[in-house]
C-alpha atoms as a PDB file:
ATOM      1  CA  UNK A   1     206.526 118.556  62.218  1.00  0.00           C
ATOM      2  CA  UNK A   2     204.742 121.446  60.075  1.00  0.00           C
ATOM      3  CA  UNK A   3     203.425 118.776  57.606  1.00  0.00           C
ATOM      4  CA  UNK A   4     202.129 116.692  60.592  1.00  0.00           C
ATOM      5  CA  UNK A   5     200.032 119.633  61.759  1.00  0.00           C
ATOM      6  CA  UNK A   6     199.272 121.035  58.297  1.00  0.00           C
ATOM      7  CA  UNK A   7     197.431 116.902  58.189  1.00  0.00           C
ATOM      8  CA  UNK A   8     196.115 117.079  61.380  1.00  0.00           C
ATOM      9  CA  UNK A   9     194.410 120.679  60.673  1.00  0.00           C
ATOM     10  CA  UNK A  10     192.933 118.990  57.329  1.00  0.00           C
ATOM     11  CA  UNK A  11     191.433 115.788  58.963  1.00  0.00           C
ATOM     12  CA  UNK A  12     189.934 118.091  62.166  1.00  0.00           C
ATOM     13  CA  UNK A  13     188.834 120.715  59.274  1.00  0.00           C
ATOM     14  CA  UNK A  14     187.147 117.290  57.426  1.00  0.00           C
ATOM     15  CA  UNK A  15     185.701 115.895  60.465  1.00  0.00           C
ATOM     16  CA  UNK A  16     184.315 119.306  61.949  1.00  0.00           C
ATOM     17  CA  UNK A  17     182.580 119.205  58.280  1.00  0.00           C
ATOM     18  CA  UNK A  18     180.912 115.781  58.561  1.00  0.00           C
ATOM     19  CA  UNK A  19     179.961 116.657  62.466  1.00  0.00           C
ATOM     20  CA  UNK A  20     178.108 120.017  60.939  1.00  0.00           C
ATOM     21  CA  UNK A  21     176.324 118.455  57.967  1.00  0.00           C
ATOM     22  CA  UNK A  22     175.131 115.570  60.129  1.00  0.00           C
ATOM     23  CA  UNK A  23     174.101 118.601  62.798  1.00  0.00           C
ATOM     24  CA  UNK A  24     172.243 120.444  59.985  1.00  0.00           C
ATOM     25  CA  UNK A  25     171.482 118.720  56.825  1.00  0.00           C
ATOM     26  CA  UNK A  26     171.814 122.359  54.756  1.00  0.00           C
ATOM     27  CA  UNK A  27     170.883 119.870  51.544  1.00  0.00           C
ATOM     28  CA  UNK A  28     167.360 119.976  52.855  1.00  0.00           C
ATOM     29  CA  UNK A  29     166.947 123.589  52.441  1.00  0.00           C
ATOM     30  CA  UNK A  30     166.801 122.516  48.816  1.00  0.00           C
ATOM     31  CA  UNK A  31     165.424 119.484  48.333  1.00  0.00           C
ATOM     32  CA  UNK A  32     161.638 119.621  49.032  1.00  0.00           C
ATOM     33  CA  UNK A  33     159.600 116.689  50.073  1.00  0.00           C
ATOM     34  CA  UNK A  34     156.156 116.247  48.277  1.00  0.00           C
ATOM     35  CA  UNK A  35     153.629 114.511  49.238  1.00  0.00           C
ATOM     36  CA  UNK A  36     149.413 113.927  48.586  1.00  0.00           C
ATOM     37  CA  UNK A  37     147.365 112.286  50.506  1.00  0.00           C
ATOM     38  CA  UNK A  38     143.733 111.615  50.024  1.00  0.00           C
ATOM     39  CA  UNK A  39     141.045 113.134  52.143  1.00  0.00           C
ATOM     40  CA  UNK A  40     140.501 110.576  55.349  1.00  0.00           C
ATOM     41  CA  UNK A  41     137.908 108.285  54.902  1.00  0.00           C
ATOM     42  CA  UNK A  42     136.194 106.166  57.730  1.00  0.00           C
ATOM     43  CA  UNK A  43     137.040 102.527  58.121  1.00  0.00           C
ATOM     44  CA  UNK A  44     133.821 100.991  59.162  1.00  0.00           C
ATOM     45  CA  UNK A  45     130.409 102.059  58.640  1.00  0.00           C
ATOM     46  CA  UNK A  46     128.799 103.505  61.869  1.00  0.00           C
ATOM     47  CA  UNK A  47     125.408 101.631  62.668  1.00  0.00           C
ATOM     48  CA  UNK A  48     122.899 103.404  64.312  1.00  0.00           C
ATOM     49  CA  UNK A  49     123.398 102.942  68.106  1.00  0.00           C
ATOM     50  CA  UNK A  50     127.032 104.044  67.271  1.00  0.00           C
ATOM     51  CA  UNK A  51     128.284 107.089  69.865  1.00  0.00           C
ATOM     52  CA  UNK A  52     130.287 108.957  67.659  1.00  0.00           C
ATOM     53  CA  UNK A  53     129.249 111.843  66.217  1.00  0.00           C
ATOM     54  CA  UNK A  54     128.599 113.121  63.056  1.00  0.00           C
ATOM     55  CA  UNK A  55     130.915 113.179  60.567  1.00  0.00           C
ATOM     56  CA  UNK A  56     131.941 116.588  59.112  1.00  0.00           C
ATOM     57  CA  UNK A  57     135.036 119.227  59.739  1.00  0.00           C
ATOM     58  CA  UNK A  58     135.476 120.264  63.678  1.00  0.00           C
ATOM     59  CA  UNK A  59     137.931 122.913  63.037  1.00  0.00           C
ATOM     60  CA  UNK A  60     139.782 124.674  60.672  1.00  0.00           C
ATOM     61  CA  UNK A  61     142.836 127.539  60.396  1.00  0.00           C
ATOM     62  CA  UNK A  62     144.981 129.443  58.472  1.00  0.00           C
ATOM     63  CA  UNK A  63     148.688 128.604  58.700  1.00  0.00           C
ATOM     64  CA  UNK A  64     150.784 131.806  59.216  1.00  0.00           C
ATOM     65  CA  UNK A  65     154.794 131.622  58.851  1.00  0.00           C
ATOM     66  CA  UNK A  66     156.394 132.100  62.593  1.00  0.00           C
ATOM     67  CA  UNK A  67     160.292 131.467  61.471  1.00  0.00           C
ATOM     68  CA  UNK A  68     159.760 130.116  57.400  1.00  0.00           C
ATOM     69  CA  UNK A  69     157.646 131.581  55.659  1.00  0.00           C
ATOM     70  CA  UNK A  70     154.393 128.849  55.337  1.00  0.00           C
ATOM     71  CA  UNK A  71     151.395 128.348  53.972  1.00  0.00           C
ATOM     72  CA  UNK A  72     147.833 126.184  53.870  1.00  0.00           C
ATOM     73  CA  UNK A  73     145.013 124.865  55.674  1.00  0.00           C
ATOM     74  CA  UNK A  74     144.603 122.616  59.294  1.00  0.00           C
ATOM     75  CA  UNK A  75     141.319 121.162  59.454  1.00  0.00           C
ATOM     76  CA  UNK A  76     140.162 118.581  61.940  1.00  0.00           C
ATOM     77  CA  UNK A  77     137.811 115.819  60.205  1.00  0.00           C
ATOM     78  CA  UNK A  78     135.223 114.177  62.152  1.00  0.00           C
ATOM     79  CA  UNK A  79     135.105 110.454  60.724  1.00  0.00           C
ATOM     80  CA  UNK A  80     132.078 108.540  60.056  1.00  0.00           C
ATOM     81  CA  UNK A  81     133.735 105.882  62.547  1.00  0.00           C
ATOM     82  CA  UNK A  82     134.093 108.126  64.960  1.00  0.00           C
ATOM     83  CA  UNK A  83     138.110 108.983  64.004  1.00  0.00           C
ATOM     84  CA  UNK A  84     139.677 112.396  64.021  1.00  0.00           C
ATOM     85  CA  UNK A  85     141.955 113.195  61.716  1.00  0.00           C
ATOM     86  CA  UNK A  86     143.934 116.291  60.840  1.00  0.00           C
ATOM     87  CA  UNK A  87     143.762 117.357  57.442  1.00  0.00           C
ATOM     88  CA  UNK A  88     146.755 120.008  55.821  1.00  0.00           C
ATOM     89  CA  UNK A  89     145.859 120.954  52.395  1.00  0.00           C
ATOM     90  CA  UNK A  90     147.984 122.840  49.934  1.00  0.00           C
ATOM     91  CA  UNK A  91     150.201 122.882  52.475  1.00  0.00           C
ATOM     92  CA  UNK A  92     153.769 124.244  52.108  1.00  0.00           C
ATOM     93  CA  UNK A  93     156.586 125.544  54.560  1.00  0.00           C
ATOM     94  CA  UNK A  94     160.340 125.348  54.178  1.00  0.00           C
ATOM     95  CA  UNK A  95     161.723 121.619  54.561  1.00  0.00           C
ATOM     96  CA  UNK A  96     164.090 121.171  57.526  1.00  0.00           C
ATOM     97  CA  UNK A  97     165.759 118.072  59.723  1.00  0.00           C
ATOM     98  CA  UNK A  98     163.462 116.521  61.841  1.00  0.00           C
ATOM     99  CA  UNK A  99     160.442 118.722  61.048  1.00  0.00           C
ATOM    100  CA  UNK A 100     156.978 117.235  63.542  1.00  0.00           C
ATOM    101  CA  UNK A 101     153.564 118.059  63.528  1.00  0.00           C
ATOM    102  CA  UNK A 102     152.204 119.605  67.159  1.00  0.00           C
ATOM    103  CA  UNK A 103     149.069 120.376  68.796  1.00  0.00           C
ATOM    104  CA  UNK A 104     149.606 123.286  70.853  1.00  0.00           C
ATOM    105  CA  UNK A 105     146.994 124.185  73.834  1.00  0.00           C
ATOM    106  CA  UNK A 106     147.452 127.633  72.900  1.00  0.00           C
ATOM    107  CA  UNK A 107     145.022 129.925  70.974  1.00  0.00           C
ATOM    108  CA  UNK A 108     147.974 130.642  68.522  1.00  0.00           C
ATOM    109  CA  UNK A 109     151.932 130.251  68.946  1.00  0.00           C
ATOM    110  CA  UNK A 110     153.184 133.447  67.148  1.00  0.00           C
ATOM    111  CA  UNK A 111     156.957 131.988  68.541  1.00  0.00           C
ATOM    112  CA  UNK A 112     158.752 129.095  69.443  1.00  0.00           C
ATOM    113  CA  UNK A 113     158.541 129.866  73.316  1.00  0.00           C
ATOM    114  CA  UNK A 114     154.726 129.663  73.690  1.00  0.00           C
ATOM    115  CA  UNK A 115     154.873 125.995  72.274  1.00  0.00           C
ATOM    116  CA  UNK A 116     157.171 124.796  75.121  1.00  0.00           C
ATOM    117  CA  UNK A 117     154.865 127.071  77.815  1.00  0.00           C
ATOM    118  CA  UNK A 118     151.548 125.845  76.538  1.00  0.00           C
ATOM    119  CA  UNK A 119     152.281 122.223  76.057  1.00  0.00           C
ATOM    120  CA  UNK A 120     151.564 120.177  73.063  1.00  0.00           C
ATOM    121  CA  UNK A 121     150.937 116.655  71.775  1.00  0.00           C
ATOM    122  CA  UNK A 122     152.365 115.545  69.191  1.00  0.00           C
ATOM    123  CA  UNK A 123     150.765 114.247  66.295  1.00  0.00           C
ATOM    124  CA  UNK A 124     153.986 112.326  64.198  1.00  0.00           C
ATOM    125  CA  UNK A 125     156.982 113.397  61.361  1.00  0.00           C
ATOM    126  CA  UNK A 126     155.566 115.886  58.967  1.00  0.00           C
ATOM    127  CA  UNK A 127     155.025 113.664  55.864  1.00  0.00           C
ATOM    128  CA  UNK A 128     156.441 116.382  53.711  1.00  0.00           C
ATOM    129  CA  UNK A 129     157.000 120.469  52.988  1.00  0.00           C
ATOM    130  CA  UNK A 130     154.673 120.596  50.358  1.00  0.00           C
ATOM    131  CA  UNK A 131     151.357 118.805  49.652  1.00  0.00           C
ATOM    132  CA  UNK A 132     148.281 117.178  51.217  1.00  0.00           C
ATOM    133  CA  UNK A 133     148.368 114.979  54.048  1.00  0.00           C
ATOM    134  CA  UNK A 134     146.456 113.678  57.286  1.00  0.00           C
ATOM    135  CA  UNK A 135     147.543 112.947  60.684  1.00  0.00           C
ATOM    136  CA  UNK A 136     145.477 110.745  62.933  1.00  0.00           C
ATOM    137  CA  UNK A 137     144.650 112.221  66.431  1.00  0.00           C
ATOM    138  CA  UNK A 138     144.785 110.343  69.706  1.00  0.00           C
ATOM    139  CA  UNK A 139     141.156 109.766  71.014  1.00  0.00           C
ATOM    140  CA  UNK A 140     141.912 111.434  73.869  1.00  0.00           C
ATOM    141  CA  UNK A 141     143.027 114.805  72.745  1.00  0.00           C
ATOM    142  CA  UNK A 142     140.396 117.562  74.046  1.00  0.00           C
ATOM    143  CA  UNK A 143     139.782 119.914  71.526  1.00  0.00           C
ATOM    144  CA  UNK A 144     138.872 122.901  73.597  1.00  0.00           C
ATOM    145  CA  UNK A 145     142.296 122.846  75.127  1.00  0.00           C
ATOM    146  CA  UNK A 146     144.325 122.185  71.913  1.00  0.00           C
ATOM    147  CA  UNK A 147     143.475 124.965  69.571  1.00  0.00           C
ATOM    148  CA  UNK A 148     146.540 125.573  67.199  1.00  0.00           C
ATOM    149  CA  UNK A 149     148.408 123.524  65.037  1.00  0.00           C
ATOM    150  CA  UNK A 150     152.272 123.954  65.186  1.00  0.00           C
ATOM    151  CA  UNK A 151     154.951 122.873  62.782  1.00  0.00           C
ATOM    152  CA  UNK A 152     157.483 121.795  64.911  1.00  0.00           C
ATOM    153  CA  UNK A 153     161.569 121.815  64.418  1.00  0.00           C
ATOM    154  CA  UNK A 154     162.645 119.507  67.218  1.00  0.00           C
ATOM    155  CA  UNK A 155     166.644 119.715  66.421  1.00  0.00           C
ATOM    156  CA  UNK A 156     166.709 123.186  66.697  1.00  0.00           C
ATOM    157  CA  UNK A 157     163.171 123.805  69.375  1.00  0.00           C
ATOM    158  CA  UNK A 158     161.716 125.815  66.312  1.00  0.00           C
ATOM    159  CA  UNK A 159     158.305 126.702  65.826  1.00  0.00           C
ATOM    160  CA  UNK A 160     158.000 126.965  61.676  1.00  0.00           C
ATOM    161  CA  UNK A 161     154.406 128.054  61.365  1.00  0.00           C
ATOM    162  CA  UNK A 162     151.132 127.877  63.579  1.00  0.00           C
ATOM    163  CA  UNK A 163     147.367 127.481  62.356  1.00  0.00           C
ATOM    164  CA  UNK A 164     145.010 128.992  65.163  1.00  0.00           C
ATOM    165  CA  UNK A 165     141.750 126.510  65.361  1.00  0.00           C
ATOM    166  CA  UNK A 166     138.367 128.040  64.944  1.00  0.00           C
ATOM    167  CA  UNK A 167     135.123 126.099  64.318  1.00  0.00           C
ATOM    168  CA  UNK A 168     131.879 127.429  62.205  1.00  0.00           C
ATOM    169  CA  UNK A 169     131.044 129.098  65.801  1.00  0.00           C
ATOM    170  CA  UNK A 170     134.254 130.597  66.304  1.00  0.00           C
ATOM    171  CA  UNK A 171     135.919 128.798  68.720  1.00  0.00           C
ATOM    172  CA  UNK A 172     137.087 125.104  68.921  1.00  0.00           C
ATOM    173  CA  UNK A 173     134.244 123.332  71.282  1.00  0.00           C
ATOM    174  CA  UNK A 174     135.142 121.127  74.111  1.00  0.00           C
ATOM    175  CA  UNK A 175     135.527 117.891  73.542  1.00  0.00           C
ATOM    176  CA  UNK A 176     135.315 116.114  77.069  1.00  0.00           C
ATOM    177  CA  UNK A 177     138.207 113.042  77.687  1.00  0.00           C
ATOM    178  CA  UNK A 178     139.233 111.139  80.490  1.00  0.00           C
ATOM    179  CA  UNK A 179     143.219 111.726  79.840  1.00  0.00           C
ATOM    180  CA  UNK A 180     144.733 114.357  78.366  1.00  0.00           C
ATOM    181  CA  UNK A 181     148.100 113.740  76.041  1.00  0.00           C
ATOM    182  CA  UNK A 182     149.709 117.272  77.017  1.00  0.00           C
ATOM    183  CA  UNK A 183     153.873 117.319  76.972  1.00  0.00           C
ATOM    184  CA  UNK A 184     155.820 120.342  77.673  1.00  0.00           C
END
């Protein structure tokens, strides 16, 4: 009987393992994921009854670590097509499972809790922990409301870094929508 349990204590010890990895994917605290992206470009000229604005940078922030230690710029492109686009340049944070890019309608999320209380739209995956890349926004996102970016851990409800929004003026201006794409 001892040998029986002795196996059985193995196999639960092996499958406990596998469960935990899966769970946690430690390998990705050492593996990081690189990536570089070219600045967005517009798609399609704009003629010259077009609506949309001018192109040129909306926003921009600082990203400061909130639970890894981060670093790099958010900036919020206008396109020439009338596109927004969020821009992270020398960009780095730690890598982690299921790591997403938020907009948080906060004027900064120095913790995890504030994301979840302020609501946030997501933007997609993060592309990778190191390097330049660009995340298209949703035409309806107002940009008076959504003022931070937030790295997002949604395994663990983690918020890896934030980059409060400010524009030349100082704060992000209104920009009026029909529908708002707020979660909590």
């Amino acid at each position: 009987m001892k040998r029986y349990t002795r196996i059985g204590v193995i196999v639960g010890l092996i499958g406990l393992g596998v469960v935990a990895w899966a769970l946690f994917r430690p390998e990705l605290l050492w593996i990081d994921a690189r990536v570089n992206e070219s600045a967005p470009q517009a798609t399609s000229p704009v003629s010259a009854t077009s609506p949309a604005s001018a192109a040129g940078v909306l926003a921009t922030g600082r990203f400061h670590g909130v639970a890894h230690k981060s670093m790099g710029t958010a900036a919020i492109h206008q396109l020439a097509d009338g596109r927004r686009v969020l821009r992270l340049t020398e960009f780095e944070t730690s890598n982690g499972p299921d790591v997403h890019v938020y907009l948080v309608a906060a004027d900064d999320a120095a913790d995890s809790a504030t994301v979840t209380r302020a609501g946030f739209v997501e933007l997609g995956a993060l592309k990778g922990n190191i390097g330049d890349q660009n995340y298209e926004l949703p035409a309806s996102i107002d940009l008076g409301r959504y003022r931070a970016v937030t790295i997002w851990c949604k395994r663990f409800s983690v918020n890896f870094a934030t980059a409060p929004l400010m524009s030349a003026s100082g704060a992000v201006s209104s920009t009026t929508s029909t529908q708002e794409g707020g979660q909590s």
